[in-house]
Protein backbone atom coordinates (compact mmCIF):
# COMPACT_ATOMS: atom_id res chain seq x y z
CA UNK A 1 116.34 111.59 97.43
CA UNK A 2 112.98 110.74 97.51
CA UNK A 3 110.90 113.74 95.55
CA UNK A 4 106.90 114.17 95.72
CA UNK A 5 106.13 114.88 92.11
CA UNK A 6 102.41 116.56 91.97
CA UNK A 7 101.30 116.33 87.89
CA UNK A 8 103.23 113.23 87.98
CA UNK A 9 101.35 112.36 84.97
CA UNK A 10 101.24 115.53 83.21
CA UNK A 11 103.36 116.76 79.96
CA UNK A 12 105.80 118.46 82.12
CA UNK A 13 105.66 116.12 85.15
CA UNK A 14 106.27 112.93 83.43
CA UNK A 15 109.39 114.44 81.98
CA UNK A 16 110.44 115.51 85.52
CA UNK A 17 109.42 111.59 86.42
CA UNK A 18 111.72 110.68 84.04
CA UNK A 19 114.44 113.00 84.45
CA UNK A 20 114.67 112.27 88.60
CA UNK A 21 114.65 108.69 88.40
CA UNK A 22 117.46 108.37 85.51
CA UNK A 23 119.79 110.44 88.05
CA UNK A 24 118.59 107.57 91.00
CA UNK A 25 116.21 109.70 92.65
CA UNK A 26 112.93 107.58 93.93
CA UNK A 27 109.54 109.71 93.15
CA UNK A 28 106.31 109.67 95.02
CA UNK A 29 103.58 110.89 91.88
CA UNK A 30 100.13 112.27 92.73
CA UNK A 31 97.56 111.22 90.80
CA UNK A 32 94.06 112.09 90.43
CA UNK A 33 92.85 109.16 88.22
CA UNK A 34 93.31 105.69 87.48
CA UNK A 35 94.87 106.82 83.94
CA UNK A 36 97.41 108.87 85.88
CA UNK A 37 98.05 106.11 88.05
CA UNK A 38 98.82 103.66 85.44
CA UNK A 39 101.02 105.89 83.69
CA UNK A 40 103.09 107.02 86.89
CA UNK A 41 103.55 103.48 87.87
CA UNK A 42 104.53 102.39 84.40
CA UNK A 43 107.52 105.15 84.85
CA UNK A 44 108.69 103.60 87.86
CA UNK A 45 107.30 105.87 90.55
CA UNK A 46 105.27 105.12 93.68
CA UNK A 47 101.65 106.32 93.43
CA UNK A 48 100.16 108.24 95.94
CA UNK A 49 96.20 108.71 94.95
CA UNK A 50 94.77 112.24 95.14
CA UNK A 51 94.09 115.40 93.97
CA UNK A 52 95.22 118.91 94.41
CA UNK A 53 91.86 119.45 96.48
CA UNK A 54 92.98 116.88 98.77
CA UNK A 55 95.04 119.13 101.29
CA UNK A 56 95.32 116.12 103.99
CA UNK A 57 96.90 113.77 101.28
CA UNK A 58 98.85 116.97 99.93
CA UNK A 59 100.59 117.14 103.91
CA UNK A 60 101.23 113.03 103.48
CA UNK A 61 103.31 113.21 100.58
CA UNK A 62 105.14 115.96 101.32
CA UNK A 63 105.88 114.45 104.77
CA UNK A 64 107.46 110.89 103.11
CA UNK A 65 109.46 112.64 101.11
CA UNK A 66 112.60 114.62 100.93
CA UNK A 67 111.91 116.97 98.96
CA UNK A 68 108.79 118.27 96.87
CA UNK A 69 108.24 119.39 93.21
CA UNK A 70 105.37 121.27 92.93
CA UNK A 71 104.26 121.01 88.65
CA UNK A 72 100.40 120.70 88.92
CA UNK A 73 97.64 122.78 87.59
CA UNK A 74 94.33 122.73 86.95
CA UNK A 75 94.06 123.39 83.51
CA UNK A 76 90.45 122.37 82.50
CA UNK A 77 90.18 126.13 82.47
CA UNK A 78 91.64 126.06 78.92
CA UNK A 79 88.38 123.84 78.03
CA UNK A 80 85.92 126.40 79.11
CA UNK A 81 86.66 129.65 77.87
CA UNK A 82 85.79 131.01 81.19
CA UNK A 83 88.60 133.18 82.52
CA UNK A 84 86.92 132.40 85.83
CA UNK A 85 87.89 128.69 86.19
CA UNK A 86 91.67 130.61 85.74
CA UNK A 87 91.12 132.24 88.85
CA UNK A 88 89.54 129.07 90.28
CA UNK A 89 92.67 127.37 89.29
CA UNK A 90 94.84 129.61 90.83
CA UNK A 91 93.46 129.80 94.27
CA UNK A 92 93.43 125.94 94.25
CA UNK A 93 97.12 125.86 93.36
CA UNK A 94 97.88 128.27 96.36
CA UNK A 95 95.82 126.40 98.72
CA UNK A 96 97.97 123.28 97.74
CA UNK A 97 101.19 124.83 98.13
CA UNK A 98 100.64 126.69 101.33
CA UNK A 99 99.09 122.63 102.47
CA UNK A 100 102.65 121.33 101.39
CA UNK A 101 104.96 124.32 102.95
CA UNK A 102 102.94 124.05 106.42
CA UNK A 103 104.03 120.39 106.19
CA UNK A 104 107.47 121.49 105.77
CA UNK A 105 108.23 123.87 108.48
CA UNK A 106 110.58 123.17 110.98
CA UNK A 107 113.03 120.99 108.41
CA UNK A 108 115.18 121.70 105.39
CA UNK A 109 113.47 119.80 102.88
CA UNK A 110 113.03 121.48 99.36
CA UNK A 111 109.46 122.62 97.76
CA UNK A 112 110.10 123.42 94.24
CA UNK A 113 107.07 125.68 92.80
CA UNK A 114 105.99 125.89 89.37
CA UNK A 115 105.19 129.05 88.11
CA UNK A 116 104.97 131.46 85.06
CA UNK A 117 106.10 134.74 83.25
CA UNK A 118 103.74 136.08 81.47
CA UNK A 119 103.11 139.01 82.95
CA UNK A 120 106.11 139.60 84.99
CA UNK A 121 107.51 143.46 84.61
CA UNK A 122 110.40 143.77 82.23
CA UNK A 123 113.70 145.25 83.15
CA UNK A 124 115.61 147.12 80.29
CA UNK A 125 113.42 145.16 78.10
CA UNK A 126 113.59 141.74 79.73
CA UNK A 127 111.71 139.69 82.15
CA UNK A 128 115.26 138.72 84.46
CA UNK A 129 115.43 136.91 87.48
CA UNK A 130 114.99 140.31 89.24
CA UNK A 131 111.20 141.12 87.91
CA UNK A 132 109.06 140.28 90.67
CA UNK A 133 104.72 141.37 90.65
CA UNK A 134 102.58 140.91 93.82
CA UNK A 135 99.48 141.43 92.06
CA UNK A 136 98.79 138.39 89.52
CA UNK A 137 95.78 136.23 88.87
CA UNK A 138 98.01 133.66 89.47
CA UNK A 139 100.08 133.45 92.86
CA UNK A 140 101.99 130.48 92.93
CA UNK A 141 105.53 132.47 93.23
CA UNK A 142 104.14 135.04 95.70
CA UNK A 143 102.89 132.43 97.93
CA UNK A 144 106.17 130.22 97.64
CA UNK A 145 108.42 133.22 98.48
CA UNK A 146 106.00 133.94 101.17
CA UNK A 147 106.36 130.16 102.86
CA UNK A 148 110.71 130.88 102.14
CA UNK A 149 110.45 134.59 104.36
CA UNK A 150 108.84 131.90 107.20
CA UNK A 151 111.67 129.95 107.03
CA UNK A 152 110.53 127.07 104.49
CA UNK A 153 113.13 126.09 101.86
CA UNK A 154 111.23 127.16 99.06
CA UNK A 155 112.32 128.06 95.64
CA UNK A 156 110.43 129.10 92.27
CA UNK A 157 110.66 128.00 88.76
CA UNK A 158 109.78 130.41 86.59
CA UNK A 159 108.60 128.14 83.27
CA UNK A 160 108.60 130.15 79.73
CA UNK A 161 104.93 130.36 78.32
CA UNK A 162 105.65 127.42 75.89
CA UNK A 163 107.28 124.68 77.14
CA UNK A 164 107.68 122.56 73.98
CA UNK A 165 107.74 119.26 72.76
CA UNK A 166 105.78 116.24 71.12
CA UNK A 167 102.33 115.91 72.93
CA UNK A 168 102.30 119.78 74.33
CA UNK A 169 98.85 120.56 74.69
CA UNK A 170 99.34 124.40 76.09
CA UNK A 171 99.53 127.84 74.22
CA UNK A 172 101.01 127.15 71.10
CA UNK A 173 98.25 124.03 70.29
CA UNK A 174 95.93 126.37 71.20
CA UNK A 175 96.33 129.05 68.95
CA UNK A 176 96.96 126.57 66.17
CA UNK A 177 93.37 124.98 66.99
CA UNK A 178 92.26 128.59 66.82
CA UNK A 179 93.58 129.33 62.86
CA UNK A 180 92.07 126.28 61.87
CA UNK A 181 88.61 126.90 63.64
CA UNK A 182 88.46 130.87 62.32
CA UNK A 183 90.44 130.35 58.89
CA UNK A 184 93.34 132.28 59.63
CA UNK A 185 96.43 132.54 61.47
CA UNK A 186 96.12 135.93 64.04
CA UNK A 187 98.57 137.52 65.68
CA UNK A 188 97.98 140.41 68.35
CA UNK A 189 98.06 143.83 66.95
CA UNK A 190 101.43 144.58 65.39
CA UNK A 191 102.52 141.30 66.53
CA UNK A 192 106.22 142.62 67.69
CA UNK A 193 105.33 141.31 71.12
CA UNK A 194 107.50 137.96 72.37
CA UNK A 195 107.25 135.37 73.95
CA UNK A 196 110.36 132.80 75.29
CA UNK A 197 110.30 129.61 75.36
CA UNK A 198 111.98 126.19 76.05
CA UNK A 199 111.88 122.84 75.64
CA UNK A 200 109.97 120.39 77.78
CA UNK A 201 113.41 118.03 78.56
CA UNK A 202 115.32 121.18 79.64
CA UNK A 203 112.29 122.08 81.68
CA UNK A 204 112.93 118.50 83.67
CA UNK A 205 116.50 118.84 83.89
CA UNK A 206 115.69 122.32 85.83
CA UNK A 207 113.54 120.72 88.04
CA UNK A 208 115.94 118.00 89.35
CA UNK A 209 118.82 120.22 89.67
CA UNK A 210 116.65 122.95 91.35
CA UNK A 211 115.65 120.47 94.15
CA UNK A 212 118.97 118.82 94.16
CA UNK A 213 120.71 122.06 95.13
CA UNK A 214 117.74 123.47 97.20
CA UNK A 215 118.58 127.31 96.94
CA UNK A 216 115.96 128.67 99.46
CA UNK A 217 113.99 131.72 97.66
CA UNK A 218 115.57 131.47 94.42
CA UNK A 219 113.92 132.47 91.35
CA UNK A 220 114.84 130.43 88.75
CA UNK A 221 113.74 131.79 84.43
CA UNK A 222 113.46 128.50 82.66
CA UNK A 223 113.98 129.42 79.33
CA UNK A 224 115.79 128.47 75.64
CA UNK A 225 114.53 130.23 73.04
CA UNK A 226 114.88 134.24 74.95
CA UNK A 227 111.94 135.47 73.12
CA UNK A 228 109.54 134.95 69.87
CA UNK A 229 107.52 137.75 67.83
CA UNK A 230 104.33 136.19 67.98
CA UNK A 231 103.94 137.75 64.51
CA UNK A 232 106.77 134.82 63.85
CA UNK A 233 104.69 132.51 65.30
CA UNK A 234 101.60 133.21 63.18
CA UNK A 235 103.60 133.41 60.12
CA UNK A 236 104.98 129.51 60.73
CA UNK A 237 101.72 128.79 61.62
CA UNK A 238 100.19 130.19 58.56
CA UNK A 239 102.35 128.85 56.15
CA UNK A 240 102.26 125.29 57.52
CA UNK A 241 98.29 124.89 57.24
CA UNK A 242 97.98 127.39 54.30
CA UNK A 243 96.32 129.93 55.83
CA UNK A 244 96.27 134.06 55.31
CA UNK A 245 97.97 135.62 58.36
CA UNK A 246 96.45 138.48 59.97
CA UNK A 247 96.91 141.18 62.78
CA UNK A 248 93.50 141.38 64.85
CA UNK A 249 93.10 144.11 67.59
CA UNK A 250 90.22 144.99 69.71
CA UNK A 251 86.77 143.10 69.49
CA UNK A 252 88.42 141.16 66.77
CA UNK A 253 91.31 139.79 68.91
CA UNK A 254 88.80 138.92 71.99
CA UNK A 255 86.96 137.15 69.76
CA UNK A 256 90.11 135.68 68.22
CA UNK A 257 91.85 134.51 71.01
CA UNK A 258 89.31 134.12 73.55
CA UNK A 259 89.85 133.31 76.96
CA UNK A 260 93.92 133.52 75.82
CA UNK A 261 93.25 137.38 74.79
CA UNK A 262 94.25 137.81 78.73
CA UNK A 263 97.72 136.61 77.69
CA UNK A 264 97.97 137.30 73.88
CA UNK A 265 99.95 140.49 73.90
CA UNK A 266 102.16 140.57 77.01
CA UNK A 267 105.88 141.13 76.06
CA UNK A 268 108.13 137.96 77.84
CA UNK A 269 111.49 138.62 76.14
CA UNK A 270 113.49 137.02 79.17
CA UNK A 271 117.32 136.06 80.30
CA UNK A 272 118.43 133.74 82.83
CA UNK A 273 122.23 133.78 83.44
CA UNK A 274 121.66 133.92 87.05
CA UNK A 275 119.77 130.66 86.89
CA UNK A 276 122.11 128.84 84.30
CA UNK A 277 125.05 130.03 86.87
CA UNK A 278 122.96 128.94 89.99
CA UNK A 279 122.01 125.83 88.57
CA UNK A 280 124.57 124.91 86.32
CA UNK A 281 122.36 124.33 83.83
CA UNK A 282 121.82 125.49 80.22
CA UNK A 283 118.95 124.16 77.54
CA UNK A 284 119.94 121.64 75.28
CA UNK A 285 117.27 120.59 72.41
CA UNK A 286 115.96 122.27 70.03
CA UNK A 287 113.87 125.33 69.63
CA UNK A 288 110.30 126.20 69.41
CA UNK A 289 109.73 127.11 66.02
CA UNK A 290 111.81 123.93 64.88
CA UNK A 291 109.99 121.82 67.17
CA UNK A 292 106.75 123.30 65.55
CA UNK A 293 107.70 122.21 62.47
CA UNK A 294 108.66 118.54 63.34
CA UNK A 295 105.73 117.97 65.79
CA UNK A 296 102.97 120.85 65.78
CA UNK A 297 101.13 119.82 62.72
């Protein structure tokens, strides 16, 4: 196949780069900068210049390809502490995939969409394939499912809120830039709250075999680890930069966690057998709080 990778360049999309062309697909990247240009070229992959604003150049790459893998998002957002750019993201991101699904209609070609679970409702206790919202700041999987009921082969993967790995510069980076700025490592009121997690390379391998197989609709939970006390977290966290560890609530954990307060305490204890069975696929490396240890600090 030939797959249009958007955040070609990105942590997650350069291991989906990877992970396509070592199984012989070709790969069309997006990139919004000479630095992401350089790097998806130096992987292999045509370049196709643009950015997720660019709707028209959105429709072109979707078009020469065969299928579509949809990992970009804006995430300046986490620069700002402004919740606001979140919601800017987010209706960017749905503007780009509805731009790539209208390009799709009429054929069978795959759109794999990238989206998240924090937040999803839990069923006896865990977010499963089955927990769906319509109400999130961030639409990504409403939107795709929306472009699958008009016929578009659209699927969703569901990624866990870490995805893990050397050079991860998401949620757990940020909280650890967060005990070092305030002095000690927080975790959200009684901190028996979890979130999953899994491993950037089993992330890829999703990707590929979820536009490989092109199951339209599916809801896929990307996850290893099935789910973390953040109180766990803290406590690794506090013990490898020698801080006190400490349950904030209220004020205290708005001020603690800023603009990731939003997210802090959301349960995500998750399964997936229906994806590993759909997919064939089960995680591989190791798990967050080892990876933590090895790369984190």
């Amino acid at each position: 196949m030939k797959v249009f990778v958007t955040g070609a360049s990105g942590f997650i999309g350069s291991a989906i780069v990877r992970e396509l062309i070592g199984a012989g697909h070709k790969v069309i990247g997006l990139a919004r900068s000479e630095k992401s240009a350089k790097i998806i070229s130096g992987m292999g992959a045509e370049v196709l210049s643009g950015s997720l604003e660019d709707l028209d150049i959105l429709k072109q790459g979707a078009l020469q390809a065969n299928g579509i893998i949809h990992a970009a998002f804006f995430h300046d957002f986490m620069l700002t502490n402004d919740f606001s750019q979140f919601l800017k993201a987010a209706e960017m991101d749905k503007n780009a995939i509805n731009a790539m699904g209208e390009a799709l209609v009429g054929t069978d070609k795959p759109i794999i969409v990238t989206s998240g679970m924090l937040g999803l409702p839990l069923i006896n206790g865990f977010v499963t394939e089955e927990s769906t919202i319509q109400h999130s700041p961030r639409t990504s999987e409403v939107t795709a499912l929306a472009l699958a009921e008009k016929g578009v082969n659209a699927s969703v993967i569901r990624l866990a809120p870490s995805v893990h790995d050397k050079g991860d510069y998401g949620f757990i980076p940020f909280i650890i830039s967060l005990a070092r700025k305030n002095g000690i490592s927080a975790y959200p009121n009684e901190g028996t709250n979890h979130w999953c997690a899994v491993h950037r390379l089993d992330a890829a391998k999703a990707f590929r075999l979820a536009v490989e197989k092109s199951n339209k609709g599916a809801l896929y939970n990307i996850i290893g680890d099935k789910g973390i006390e953040l109180k766990t977290i803290a406590t690794l966290i506090g013990e490898m930069l020698n801080l006190p560890v400490k349950s904030v609530a209220g004020n205290e954990l708005a001020k603690h966690f800023e603009w990731m307060s939003n997210f802090i305490t959301m349960e995500t204890m998750a399964t997936n057998s229906k994806t590993q069975e759909q997919l064939g696929w089960q995680p591989a490396h190791i798990g967050l709080l080892d990876d933590m240890k090895q790369n984190y600090f």
